[in-house]
C-alpha atoms as a PDB file:
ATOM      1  CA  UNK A   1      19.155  13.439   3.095  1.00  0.00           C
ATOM      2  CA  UNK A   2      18.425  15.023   6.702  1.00  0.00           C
ATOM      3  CA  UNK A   3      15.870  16.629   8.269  1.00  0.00           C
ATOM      4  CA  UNK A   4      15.847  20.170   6.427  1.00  0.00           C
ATOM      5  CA  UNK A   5      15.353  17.949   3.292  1.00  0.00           C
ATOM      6  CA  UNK A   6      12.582  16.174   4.401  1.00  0.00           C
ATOM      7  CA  UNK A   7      10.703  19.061   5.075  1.00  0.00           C
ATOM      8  CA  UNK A   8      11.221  20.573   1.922  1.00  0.00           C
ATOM      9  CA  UNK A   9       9.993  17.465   0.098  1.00  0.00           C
ATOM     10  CA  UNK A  10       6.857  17.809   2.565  1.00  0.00           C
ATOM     11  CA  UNK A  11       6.212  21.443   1.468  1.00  0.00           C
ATOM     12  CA  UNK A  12       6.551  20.636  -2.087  1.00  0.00           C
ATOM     13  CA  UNK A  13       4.307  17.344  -1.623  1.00  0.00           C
ATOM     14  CA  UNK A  14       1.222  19.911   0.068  1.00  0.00           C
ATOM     15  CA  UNK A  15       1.966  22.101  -3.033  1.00  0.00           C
ATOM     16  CA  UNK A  16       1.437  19.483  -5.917  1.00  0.00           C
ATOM     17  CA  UNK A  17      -1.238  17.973  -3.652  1.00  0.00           C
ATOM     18  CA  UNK A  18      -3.678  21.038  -2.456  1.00  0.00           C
ATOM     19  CA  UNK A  19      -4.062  21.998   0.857  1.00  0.00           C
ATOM     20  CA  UNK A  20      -7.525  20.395   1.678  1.00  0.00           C
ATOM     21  CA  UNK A  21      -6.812  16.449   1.595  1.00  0.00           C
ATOM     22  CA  UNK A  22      -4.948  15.217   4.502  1.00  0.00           C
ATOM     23  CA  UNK A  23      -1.814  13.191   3.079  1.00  0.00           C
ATOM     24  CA  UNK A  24      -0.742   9.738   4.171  1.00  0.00           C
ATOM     25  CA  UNK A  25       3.187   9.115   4.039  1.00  0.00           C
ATOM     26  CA  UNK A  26       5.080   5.525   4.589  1.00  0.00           C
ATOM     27  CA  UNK A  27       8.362   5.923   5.275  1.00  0.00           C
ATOM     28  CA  UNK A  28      11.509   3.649   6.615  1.00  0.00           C
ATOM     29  CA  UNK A  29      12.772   3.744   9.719  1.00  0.00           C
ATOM     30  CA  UNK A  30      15.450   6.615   8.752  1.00  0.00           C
ATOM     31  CA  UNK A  31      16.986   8.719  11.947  1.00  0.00           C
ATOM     32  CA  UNK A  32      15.972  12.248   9.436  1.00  0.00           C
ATOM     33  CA  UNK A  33      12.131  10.936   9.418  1.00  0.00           C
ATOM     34  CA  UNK A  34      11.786  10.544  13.147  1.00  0.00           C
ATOM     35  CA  UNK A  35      12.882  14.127  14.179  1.00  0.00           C
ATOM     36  CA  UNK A  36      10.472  16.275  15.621  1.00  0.00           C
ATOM     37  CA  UNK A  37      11.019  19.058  13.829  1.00  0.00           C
ATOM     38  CA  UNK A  38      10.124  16.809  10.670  1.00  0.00           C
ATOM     39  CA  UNK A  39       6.918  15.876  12.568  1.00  0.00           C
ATOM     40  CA  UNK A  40       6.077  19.314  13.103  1.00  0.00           C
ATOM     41  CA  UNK A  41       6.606  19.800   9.879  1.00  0.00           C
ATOM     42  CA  UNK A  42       4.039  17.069   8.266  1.00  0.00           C
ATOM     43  CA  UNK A  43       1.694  18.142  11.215  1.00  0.00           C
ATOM     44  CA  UNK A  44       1.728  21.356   9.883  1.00  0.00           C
ATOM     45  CA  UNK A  45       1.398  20.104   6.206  1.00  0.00           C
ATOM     46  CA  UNK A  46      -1.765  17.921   7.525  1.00  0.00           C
ATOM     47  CA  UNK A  47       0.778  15.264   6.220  1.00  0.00           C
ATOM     48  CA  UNK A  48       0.073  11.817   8.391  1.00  0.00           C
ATOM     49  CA  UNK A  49       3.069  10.029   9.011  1.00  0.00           C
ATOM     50  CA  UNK A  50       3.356   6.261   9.090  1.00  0.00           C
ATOM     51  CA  UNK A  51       6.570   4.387   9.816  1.00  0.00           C
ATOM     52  CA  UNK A  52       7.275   0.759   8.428  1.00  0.00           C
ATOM     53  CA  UNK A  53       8.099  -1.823  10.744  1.00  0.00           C
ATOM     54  CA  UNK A  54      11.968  -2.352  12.038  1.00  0.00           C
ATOM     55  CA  UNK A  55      13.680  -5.196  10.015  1.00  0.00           C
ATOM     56  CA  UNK A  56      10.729  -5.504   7.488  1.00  0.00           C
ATOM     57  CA  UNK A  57      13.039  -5.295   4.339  1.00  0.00           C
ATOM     58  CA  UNK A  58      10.549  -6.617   2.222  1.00  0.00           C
ATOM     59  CA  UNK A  59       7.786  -4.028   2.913  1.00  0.00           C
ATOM     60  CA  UNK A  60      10.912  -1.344   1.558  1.00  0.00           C
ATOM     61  CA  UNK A  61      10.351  -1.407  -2.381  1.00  0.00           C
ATOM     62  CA  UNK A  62      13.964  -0.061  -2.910  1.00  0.00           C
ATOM     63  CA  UNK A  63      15.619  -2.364  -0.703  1.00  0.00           C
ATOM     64  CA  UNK A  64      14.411  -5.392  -3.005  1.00  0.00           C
ATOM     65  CA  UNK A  65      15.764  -3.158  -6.027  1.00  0.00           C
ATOM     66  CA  UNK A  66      19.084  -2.526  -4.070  1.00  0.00           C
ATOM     67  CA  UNK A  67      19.259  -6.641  -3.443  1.00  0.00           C
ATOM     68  CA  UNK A  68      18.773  -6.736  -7.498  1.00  0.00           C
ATOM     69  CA  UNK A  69      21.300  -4.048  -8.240  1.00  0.00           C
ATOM     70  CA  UNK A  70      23.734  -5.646  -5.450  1.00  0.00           C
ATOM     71  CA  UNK A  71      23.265  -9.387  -7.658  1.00  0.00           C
ATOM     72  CA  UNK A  72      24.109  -7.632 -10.915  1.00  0.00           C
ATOM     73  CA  UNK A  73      26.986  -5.427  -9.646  1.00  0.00           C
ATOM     74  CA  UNK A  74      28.467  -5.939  -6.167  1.00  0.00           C
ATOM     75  CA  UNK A  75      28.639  -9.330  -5.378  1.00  0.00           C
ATOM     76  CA  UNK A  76      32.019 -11.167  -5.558  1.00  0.00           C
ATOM     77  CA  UNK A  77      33.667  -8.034  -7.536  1.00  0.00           C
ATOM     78  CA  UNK A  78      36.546  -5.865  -6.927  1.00  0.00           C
ATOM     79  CA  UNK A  79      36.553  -2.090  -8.261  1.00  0.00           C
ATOM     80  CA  UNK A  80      40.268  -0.896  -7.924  1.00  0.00           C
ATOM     81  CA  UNK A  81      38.376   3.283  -8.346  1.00  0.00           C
ATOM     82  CA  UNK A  82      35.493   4.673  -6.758  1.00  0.00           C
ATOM     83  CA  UNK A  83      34.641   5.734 -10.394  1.00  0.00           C
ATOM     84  CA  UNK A  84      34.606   2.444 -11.571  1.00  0.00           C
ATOM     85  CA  UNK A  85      32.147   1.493  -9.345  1.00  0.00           C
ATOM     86  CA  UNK A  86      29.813   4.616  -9.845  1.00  0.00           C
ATOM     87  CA  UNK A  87      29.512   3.549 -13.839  1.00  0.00           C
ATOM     88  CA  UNK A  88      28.864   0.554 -12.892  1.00  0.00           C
ATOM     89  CA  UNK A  89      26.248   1.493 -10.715  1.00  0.00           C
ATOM     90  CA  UNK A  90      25.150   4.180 -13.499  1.00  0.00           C
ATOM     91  CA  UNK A  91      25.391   1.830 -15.815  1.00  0.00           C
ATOM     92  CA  UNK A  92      23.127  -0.736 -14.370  1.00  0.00           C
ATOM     93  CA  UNK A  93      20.042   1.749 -14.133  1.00  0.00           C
ATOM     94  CA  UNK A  94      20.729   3.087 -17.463  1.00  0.00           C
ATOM     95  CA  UNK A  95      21.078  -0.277 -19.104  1.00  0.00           C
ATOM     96  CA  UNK A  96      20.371  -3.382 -17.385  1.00  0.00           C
ATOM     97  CA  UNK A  97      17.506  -2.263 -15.452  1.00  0.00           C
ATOM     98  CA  UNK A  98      15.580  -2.240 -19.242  1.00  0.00           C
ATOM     99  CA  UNK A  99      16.510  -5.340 -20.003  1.00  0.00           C
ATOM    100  CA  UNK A 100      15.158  -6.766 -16.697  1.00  0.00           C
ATOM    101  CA  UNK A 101      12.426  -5.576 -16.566  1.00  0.00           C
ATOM    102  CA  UNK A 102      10.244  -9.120 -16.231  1.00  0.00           C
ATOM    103  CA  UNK A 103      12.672 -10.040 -13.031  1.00  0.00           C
ATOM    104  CA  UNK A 104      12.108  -7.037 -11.543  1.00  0.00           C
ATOM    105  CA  UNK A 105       8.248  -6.600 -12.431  1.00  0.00           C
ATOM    106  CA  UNK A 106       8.065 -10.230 -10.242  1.00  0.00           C
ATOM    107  CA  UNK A 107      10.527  -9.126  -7.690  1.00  0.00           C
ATOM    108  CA  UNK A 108       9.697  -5.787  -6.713  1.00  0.00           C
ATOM    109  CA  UNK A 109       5.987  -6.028  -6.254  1.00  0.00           C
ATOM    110  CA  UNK A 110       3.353  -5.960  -3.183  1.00  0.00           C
ATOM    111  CA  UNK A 111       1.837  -9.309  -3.584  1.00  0.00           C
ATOM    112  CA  UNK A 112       2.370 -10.486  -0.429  1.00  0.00           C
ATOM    113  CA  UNK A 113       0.823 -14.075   1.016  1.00  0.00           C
ATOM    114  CA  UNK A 114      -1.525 -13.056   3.475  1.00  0.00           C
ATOM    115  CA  UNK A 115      -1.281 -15.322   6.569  1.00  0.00           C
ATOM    116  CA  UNK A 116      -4.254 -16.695   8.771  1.00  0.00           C
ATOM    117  CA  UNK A 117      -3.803 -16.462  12.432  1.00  0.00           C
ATOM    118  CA  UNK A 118      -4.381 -19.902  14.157  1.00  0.00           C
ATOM    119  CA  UNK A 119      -6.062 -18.621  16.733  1.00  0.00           C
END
C-alpha cells in the first residue's frame, strides 16, 4: 500500500459509485492516507475523508480480527520458515475463520457501550 494505491482504489470507488453522491471514507491513521496528493485525490473524487482517532484500536474492525488471528496462530509459537508461517496464516482464513464464526460475529462487531458524560 502507498499513496499511488490509494488513489487508484479512490478512482475505482467514484466508478462503482457514480459521480453525483459525495462519498464518505473512514480510514486509520496510515502515513499513505494522510498525503496530500491522496487528499487531492478524494477532493477531486468528491470523496470526504474521515480519519479514526490515534490509539482507538477498537474502532479498527481488522485490528480486532488481527488480535483473533494473532490468538489462533502467533502467540507463544515458533515457525523455523517464513513459509511455515504464511500457511499458517493462509490456513487460518481458509479454515478456522469458518469454524469461528460465532467468536468472531461477537468480537468483531460495532456495538459499542455508549457512555453518558457527567457533566
Amino acid at each position: 500500500m502507498n499513496s499511488e494505491t490509494i488513489q487508484h482504489f479512490f478512482t475505482e470507488l467514484r466508478a462503482h459509485n457514480g459521480s453525483n453522491n459525495r462519498i464518505h471514507l473512514i480510514l486509520d491513521g496510515a502515513g499513505y492516507h494522510r498525503t496530500q496528493v491522496v487528499k487531492d485525490k478524494a477532493n477531486e473524487l468528491n470523496i470526504k475523508l474521515h480519519y479514526l482517532a490515534p490509539y482507538c484500536l477498537n474502532l479498527n474492525s481488522i485490528e480486532r480480527l488481527w488480535k483473533i488471528m494473532n490468538e489462533h496462530v502467533r502467540n507463544n509459537k515458533y515457525f523455523s520458515t517464513a513459509k511455515e508461517f504464511r500457511d499458517k496464516i493462509y490456513a487460518f482464513f481458509s479454515q478456522t475463520i469458518p469454524k469461528i464464526g460465532d467468536i468472531l460475529e461477537s468480537s468483531i462487531n460495532n456495538n459499542f457501550q455508549v457512555i453518558k458524560s457527567a457533566f
